[in-house]
PDB file of N, CA and C in Angstrom:
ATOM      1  N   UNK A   1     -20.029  56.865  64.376  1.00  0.00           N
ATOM      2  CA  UNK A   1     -19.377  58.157  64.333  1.00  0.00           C
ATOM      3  C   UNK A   1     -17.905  57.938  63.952  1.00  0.00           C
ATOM      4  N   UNK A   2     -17.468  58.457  62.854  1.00  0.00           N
ATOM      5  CA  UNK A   2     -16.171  58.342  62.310  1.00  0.00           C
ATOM      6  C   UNK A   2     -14.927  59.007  63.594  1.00  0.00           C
ATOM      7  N   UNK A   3     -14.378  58.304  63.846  1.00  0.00           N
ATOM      8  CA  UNK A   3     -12.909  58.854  64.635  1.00  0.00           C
ATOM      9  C   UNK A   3     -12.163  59.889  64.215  1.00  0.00           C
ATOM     10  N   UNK A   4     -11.561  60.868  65.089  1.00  0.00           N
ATOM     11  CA  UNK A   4     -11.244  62.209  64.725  1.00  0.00           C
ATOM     12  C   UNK A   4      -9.196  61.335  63.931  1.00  0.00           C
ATOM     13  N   UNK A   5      -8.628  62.185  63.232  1.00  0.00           N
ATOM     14  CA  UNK A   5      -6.868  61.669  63.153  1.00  0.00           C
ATOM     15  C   UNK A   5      -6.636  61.846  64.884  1.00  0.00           C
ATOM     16  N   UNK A   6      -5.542  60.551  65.487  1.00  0.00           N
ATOM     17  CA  UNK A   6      -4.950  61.055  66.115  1.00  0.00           C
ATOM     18  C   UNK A   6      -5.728  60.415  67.388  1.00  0.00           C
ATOM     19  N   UNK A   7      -7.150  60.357  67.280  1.00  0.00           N
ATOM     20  CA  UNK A   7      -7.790  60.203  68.540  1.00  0.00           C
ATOM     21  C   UNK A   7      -8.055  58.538  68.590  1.00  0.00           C
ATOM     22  N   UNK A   8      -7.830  57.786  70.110  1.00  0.00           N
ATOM     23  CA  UNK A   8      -7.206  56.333  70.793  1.00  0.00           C
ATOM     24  C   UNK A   8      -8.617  56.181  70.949  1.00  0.00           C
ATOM     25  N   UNK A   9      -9.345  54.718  71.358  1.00  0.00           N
ATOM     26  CA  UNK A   9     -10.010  54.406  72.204  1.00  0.00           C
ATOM     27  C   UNK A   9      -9.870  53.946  73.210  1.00  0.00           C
ATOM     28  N   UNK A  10      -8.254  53.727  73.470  1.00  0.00           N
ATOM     29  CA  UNK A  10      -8.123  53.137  74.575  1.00  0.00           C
ATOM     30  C   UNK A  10      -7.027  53.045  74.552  1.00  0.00           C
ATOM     31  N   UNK A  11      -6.118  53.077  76.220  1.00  0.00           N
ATOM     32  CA  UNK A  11      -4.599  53.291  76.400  1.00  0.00           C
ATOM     33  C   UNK A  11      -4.147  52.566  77.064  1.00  0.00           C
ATOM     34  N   UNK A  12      -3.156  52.043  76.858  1.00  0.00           N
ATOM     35  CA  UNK A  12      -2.353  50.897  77.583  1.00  0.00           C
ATOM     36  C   UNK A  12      -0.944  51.372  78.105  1.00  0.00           C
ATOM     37  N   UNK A  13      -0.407  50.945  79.237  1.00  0.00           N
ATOM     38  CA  UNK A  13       0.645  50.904  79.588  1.00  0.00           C
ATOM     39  C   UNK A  13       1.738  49.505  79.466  1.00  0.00           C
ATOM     40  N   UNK A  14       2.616  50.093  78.419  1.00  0.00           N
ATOM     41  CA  UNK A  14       3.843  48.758  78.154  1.00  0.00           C
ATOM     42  C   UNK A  14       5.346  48.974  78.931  1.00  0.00           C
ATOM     43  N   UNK A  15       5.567  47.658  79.591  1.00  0.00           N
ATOM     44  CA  UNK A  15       6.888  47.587  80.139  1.00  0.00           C
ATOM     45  C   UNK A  15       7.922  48.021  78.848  1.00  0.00           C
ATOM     46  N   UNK A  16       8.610  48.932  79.195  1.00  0.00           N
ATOM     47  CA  UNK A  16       9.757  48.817  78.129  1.00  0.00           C
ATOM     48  C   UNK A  16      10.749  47.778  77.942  1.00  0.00           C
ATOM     49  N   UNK A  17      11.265  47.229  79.382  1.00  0.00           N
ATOM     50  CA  UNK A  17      11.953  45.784  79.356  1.00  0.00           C
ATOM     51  C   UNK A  17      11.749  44.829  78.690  1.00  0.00           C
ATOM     52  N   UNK A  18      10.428  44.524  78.812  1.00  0.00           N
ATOM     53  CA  UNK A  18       9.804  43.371  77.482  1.00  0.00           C
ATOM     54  C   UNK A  18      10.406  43.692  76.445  1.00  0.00           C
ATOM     55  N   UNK A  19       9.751  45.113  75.956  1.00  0.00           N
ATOM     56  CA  UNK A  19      10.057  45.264  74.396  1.00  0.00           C
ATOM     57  C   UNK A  19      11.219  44.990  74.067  1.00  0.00           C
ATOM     58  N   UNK A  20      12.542  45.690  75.031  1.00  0.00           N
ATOM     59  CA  UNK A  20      13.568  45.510  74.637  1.00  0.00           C
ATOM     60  C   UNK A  20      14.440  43.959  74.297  1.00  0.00           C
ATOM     61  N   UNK A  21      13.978  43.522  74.589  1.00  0.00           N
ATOM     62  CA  UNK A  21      13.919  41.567  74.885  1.00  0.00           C
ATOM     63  C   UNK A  21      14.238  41.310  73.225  1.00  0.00           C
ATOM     64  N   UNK A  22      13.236  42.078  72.477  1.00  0.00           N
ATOM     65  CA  UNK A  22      13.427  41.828  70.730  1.00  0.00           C
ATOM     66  C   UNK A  22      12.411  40.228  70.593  1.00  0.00           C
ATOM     67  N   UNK A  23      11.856  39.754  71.728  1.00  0.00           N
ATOM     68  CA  UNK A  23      10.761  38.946  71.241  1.00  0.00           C
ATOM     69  C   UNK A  23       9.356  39.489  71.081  1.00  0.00           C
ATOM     70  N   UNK A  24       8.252  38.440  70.166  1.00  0.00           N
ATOM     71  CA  UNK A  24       7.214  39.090  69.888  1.00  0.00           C
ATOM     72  C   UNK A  24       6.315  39.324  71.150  1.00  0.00           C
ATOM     73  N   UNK A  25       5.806  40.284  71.196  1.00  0.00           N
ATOM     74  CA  UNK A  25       5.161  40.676  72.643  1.00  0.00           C
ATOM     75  C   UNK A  25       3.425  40.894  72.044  1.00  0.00           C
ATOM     76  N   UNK A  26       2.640  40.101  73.624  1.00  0.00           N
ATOM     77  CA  UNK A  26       1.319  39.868  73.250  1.00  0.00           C
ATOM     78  C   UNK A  26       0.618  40.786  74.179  1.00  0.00           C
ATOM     79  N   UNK A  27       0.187  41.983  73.061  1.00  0.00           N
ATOM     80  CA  UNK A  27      -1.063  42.760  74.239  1.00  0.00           C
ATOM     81  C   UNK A  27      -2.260  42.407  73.989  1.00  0.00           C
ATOM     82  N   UNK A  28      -2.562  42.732  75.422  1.00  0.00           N
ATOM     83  CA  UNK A  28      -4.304  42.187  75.299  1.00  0.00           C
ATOM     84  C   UNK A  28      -4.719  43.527  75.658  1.00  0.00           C
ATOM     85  N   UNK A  29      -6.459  43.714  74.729  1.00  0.00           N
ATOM     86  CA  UNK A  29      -7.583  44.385  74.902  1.00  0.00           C
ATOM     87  C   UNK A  29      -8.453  44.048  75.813  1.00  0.00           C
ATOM     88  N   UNK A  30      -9.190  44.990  76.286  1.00  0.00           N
ATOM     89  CA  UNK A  30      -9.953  45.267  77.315  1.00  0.00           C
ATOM     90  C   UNK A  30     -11.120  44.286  76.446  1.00  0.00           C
ATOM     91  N   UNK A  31     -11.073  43.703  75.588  1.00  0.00           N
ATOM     92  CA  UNK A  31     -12.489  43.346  74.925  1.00  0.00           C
ATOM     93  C   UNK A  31     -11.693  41.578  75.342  1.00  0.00           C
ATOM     94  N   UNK A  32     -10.327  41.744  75.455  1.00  0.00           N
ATOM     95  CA  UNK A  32      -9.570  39.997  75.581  1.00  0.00           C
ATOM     96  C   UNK A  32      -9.259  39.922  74.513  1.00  0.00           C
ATOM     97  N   UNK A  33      -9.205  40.290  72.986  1.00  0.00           N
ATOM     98  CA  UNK A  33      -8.919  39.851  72.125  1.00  0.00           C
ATOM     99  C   UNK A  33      -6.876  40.251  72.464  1.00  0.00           C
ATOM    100  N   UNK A  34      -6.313  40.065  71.692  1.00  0.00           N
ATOM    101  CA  UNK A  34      -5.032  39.887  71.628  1.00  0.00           C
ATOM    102  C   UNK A  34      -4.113  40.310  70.006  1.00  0.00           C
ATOM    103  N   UNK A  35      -3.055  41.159  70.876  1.00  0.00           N
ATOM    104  CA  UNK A  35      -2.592  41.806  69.402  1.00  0.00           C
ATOM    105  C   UNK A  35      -0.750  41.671  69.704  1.00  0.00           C
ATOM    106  N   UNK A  36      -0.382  40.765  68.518  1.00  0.00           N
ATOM    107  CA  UNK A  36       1.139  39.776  68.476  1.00  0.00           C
ATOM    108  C   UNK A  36       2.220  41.633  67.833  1.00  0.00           C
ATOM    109  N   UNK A  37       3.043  42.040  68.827  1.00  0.00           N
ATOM    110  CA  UNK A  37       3.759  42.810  68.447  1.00  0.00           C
ATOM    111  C   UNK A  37       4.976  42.227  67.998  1.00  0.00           C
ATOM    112  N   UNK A  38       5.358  42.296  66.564  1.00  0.00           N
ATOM    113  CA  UNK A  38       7.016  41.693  66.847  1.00  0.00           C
ATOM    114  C   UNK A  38       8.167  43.213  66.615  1.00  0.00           C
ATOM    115  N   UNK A  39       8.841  42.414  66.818  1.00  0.00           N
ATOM    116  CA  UNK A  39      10.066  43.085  67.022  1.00  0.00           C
ATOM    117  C   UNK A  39      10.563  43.931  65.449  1.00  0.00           C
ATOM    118  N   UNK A  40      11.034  44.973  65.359  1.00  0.00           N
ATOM    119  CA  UNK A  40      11.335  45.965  66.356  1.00  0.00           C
ATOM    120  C   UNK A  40      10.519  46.860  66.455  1.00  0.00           C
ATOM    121  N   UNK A  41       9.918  46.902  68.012  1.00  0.00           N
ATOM    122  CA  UNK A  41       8.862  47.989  68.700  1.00  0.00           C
ATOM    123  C   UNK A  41       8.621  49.191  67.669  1.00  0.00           C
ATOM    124  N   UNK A  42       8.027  49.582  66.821  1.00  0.00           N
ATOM    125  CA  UNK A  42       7.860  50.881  66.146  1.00  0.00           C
ATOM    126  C   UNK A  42       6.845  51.776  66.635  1.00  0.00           C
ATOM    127  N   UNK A  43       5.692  50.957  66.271  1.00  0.00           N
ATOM    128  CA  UNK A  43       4.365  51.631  66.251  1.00  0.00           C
ATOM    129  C   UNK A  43       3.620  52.194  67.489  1.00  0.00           C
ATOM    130  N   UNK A  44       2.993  53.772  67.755  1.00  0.00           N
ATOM    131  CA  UNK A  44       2.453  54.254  68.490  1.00  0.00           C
ATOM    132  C   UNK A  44       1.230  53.757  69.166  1.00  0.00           C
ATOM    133  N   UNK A  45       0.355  53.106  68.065  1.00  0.00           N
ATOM    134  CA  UNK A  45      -0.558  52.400  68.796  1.00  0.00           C
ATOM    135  C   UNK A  45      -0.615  50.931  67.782  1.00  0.00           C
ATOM    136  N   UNK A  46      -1.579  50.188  68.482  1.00  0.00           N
ATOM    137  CA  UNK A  46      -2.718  48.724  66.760  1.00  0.00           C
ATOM    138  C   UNK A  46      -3.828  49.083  67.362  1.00  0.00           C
ATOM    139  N   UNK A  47      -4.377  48.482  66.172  1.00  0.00           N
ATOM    140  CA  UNK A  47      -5.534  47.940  66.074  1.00  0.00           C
ATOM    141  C   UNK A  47      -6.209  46.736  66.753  1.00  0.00           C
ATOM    142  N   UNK A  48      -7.038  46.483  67.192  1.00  0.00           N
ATOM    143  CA  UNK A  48      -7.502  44.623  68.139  1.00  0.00           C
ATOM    144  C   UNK A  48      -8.495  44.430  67.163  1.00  0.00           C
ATOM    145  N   UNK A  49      -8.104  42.899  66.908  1.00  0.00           N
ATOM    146  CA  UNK A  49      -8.397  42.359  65.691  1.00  0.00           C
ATOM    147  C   UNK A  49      -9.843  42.052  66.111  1.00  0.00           C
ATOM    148  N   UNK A  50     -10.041  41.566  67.255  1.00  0.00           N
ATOM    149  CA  UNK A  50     -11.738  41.255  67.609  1.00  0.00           C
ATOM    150  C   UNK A  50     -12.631  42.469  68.039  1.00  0.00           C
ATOM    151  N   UNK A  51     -12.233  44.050  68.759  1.00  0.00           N
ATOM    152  CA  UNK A  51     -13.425  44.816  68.495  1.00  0.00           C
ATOM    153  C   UNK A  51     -12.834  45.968  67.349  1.00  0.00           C
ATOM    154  N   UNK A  52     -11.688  46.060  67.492  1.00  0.00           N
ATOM    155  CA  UNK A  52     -11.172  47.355  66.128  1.00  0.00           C
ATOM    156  C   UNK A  52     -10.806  48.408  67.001  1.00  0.00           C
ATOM    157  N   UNK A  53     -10.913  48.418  68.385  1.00  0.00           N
ATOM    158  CA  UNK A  53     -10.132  49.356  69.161  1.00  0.00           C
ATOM    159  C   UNK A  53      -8.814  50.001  68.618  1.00  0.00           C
ATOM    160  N   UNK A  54      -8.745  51.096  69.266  1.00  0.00           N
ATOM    161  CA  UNK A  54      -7.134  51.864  68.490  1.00  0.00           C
ATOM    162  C   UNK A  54      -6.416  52.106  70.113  1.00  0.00           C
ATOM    163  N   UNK A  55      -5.738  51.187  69.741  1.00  0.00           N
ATOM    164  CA  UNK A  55      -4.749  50.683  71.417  1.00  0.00           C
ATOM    165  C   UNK A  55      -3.571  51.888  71.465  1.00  0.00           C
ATOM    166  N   UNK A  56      -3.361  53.256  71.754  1.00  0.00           N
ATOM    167  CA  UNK A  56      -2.691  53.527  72.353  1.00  0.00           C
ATOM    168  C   UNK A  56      -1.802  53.515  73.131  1.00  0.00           C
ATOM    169  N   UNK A  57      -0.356  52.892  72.892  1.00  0.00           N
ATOM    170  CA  UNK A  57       0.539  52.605  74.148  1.00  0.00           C
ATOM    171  C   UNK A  57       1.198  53.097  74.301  1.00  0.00           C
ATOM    172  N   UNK A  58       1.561  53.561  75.471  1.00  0.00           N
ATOM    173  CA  UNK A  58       2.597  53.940  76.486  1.00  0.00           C
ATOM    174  C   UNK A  58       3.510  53.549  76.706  1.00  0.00           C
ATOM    175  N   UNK A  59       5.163  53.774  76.589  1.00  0.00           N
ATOM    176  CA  UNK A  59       6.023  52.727  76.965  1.00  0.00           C
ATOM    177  C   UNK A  59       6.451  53.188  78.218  1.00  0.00           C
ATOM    178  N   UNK A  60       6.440  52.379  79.568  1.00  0.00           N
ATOM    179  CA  UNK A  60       7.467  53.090  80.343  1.00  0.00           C
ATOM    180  C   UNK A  60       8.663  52.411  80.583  1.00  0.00           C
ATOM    181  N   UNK A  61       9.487  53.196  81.506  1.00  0.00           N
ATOM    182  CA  UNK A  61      11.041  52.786  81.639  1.00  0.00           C
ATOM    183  C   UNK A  61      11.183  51.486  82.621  1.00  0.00           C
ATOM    184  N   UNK A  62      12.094  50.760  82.177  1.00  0.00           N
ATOM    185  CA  UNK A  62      12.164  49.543  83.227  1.00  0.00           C
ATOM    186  C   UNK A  62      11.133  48.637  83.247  1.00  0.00           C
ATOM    187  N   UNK A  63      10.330  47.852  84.519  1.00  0.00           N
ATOM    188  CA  UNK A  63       9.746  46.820  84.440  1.00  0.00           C
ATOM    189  C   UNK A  63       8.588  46.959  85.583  1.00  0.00           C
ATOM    190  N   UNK A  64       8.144  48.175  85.852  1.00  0.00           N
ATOM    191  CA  UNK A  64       7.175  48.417  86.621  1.00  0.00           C
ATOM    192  C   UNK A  64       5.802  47.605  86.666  1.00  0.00           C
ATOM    193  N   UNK A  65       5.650  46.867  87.678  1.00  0.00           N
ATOM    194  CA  UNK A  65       4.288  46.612  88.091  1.00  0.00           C
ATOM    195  C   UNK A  65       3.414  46.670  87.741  1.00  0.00           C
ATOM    196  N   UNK A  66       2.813  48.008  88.116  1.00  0.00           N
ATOM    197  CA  UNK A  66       1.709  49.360  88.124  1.00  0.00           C
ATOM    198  C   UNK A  66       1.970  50.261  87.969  1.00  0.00           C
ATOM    199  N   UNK A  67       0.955  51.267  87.617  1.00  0.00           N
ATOM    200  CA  UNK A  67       1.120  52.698  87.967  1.00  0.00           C
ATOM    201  C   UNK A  67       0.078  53.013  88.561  1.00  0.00           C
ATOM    202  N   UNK A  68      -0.024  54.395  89.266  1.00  0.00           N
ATOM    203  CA  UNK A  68      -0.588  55.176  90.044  1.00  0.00           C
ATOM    204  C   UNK A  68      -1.744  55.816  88.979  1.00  0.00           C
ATOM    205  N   UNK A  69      -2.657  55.498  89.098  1.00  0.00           N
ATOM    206  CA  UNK A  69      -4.266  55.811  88.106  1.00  0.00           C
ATOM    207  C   UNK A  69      -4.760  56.626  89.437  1.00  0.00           C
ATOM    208  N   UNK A  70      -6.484  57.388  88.719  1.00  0.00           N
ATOM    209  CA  UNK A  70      -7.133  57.041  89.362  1.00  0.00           C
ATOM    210  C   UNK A  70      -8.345  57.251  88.683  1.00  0.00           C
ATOM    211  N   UNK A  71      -9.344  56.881  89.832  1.00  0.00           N
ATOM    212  CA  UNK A  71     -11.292  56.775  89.164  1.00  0.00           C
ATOM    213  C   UNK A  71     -11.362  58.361  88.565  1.00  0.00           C
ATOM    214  N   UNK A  72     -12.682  58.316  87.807  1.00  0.00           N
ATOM    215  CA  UNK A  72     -13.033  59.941  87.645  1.00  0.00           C
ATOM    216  C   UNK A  72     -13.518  60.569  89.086  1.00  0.00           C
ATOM    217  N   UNK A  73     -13.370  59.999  89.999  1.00  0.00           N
ATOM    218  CA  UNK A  73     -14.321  60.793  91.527  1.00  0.00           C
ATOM    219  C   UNK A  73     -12.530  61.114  92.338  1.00  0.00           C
ATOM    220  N   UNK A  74     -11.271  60.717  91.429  1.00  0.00           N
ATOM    221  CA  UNK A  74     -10.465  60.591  92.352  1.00  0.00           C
ATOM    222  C   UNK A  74      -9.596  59.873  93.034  1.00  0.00           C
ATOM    223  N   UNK A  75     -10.223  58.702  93.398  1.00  0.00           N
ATOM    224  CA  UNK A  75     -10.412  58.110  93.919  1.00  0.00           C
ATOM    225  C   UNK A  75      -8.835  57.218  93.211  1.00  0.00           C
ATOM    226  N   UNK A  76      -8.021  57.074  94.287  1.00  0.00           N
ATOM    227  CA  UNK A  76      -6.145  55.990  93.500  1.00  0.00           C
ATOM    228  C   UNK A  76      -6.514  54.526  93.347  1.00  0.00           C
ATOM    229  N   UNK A  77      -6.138  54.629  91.960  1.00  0.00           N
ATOM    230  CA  UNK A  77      -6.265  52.995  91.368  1.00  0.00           C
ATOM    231  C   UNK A  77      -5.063  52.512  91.074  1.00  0.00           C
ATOM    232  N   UNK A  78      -4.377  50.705  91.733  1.00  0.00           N
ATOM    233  CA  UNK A  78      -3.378  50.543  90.555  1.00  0.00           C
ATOM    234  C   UNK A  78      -3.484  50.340  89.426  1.00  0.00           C
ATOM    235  N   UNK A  79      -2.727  50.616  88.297  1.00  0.00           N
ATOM    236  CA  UNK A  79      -3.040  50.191  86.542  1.00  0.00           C
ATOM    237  C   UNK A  79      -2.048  49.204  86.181  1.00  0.00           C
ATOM    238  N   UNK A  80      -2.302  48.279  85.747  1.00  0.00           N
ATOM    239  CA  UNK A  80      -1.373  47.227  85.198  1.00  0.00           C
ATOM    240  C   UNK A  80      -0.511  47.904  84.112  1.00  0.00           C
ATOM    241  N   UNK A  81       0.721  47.080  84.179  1.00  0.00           N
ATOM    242  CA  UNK A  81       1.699  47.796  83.388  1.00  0.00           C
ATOM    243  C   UNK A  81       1.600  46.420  82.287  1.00  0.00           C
ATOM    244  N   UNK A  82       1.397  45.869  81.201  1.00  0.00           N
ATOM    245  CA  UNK A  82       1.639  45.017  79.991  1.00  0.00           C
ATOM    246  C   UNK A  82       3.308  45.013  79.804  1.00  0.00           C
ATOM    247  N   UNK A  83       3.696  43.344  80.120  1.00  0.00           N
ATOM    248  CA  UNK A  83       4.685  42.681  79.777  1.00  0.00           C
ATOM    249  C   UNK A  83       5.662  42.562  81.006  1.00  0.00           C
ATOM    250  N   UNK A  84       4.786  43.474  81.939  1.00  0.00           N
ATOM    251  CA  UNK A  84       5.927  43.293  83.134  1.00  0.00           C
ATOM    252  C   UNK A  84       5.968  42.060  83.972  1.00  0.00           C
ATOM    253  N   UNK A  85       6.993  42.013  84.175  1.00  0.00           N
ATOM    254  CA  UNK A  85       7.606  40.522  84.885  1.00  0.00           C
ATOM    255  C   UNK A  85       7.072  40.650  86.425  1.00  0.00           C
ATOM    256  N   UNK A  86       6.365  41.973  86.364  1.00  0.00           N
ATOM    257  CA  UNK A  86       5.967  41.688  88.129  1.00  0.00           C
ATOM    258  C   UNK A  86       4.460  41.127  88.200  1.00  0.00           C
ATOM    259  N   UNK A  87       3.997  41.223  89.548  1.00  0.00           N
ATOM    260  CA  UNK A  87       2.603  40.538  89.530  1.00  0.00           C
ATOM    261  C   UNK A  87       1.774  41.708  89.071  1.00  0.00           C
ATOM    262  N   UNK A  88       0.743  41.381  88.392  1.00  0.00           N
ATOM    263  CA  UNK A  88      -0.486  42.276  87.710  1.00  0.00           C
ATOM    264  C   UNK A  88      -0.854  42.308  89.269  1.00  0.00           C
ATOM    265  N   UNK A  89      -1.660  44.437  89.231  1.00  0.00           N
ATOM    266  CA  UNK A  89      -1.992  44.741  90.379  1.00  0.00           C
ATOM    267  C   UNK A  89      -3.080  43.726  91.135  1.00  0.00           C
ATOM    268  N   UNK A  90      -4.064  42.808  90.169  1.00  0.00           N
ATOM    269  CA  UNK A  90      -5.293  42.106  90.430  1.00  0.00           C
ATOM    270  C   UNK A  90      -5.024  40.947  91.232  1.00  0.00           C
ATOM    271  N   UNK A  91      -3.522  40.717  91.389  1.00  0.00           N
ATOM    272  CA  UNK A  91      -3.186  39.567  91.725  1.00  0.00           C
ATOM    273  C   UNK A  91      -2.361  39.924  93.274  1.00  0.00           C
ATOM    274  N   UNK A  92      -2.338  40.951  93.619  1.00  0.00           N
ATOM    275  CA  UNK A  92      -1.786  41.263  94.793  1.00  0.00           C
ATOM    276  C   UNK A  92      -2.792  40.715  95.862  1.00  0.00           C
ATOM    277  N   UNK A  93      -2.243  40.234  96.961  1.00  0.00           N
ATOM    278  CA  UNK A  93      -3.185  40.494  98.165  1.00  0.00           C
ATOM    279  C   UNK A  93      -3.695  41.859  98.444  1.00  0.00           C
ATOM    280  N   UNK A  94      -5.049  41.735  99.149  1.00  0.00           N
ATOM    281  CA  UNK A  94      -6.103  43.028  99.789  1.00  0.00           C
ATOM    282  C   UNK A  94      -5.360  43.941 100.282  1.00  0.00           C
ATOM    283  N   UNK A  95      -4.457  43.333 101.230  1.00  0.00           N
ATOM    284  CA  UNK A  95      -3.773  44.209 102.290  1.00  0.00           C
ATOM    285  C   UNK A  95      -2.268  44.972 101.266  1.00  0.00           C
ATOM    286  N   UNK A  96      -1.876  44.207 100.293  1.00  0.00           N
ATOM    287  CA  UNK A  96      -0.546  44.647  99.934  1.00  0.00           C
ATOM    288  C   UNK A  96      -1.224  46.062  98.879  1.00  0.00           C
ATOM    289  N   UNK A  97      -2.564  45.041  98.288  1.00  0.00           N
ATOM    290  CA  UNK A  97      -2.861  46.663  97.498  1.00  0.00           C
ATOM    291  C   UNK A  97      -3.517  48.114  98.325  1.00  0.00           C
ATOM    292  N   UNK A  98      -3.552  47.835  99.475  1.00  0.00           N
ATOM    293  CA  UNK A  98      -4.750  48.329 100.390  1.00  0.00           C
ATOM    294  C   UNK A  98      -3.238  49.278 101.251  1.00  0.00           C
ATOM    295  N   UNK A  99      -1.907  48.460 101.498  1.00  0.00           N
ATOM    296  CA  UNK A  99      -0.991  49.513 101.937  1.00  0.00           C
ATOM    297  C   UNK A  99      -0.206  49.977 100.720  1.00  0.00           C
ATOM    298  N   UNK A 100      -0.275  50.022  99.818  1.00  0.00           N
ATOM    299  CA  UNK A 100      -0.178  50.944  98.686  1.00  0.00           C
ATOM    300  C   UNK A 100      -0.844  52.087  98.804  1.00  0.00           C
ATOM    301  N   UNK A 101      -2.100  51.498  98.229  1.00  0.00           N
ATOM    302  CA  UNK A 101      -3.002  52.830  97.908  1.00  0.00           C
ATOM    303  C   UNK A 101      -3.522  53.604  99.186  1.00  0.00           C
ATOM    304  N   UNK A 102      -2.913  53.359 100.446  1.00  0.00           N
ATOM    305  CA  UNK A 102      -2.769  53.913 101.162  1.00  0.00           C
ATOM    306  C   UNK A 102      -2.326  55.252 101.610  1.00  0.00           C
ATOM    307  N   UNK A 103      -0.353  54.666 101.093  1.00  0.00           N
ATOM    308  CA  UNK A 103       1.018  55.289 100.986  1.00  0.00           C
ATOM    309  C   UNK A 103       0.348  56.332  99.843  1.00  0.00           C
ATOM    310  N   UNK A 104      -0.560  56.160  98.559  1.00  0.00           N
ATOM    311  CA  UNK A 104      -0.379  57.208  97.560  1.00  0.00           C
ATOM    312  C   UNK A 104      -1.565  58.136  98.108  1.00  0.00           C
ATOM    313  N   UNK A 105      -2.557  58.058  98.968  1.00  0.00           N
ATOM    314  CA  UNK A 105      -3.643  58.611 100.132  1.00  0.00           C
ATOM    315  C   UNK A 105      -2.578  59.961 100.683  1.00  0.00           C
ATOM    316  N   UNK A 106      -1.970  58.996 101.511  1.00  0.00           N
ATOM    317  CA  UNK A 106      -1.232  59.814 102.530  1.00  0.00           C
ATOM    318  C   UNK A 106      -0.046  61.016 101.437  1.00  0.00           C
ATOM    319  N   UNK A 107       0.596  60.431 100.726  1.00  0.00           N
ATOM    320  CA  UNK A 107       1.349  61.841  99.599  1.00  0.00           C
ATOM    321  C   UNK A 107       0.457  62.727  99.102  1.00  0.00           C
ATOM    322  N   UNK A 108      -0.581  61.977  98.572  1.00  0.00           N
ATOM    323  CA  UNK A 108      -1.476  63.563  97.616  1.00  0.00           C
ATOM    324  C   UNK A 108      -2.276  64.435  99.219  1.00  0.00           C
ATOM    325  N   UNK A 109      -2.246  63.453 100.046  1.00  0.00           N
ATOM    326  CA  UNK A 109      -2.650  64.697 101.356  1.00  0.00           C
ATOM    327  C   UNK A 109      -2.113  65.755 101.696  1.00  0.00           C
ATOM    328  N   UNK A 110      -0.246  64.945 101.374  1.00  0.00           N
ATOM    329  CA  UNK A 110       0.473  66.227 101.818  1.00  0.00           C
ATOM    330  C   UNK A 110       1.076  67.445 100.896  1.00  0.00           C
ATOM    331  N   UNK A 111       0.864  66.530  99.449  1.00  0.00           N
ATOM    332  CA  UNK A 111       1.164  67.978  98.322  1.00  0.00           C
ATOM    333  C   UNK A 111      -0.638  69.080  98.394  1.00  0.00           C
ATOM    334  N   UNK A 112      -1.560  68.543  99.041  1.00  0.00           N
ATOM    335  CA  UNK A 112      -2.331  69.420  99.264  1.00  0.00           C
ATOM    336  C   UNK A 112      -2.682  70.411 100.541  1.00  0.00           C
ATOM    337  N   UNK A 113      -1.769  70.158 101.625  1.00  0.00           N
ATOM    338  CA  UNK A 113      -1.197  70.906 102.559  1.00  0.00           C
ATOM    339  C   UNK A 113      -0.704  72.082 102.246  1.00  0.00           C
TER     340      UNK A 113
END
């Protein structure tokens, strides 16, 4: 099925700090293949050279971690942020991700109050 203009298969979140660095920056696909960005940051999304995915990225501000996702049932996930200097959420201890997604439990309880 041909792809609509415009439409991603898939979205990534990029540290903006990296980018700003002006070295070549390496994102990886959900398939593992790997796509060499160099400098200077332009482009909205690439291509991944091993399945042909259309990588969508996100830049955010600073050097964040994670972000606040969640499942389709709801359910708060952390999301790895690409290039950030902090630990990928997968690499946290049980308990450090477990009083996180706790803390983001307990806020959406109370904006639904």
């Amino acid at each position: 099925m041909p792809r609509q203009p415009g439409q991603f298969d898939l979205y990534t979140f990029v540290a903006e700090a990296e980018l700003e660095q002006g070295n070549p920056f390496q994102l990886r696909c959900n398939c593992g293949g790997v796509v060499t960005i160099m400098p200077p940051f332009q482009d909205e999304y690439v291509v991944c050279p091993r399945c042909e995915a259309k990588i969508k990225m996100l830049v955010l501000e600073g050097d964040p971690g994670y972000i606040i996702g969640a499942d389709p049932d709801g359910t708060p996930k952390l999301l790895p942020v690409q290039g950030s200097s902090k630990p990928h959420p997968g690499k946290l201890s049980t308990a450090e991700r477990e009083k996180i997604l706790a803390q983001v439990k307990e806020r959406f309880a109370k904006k639904e109050e």
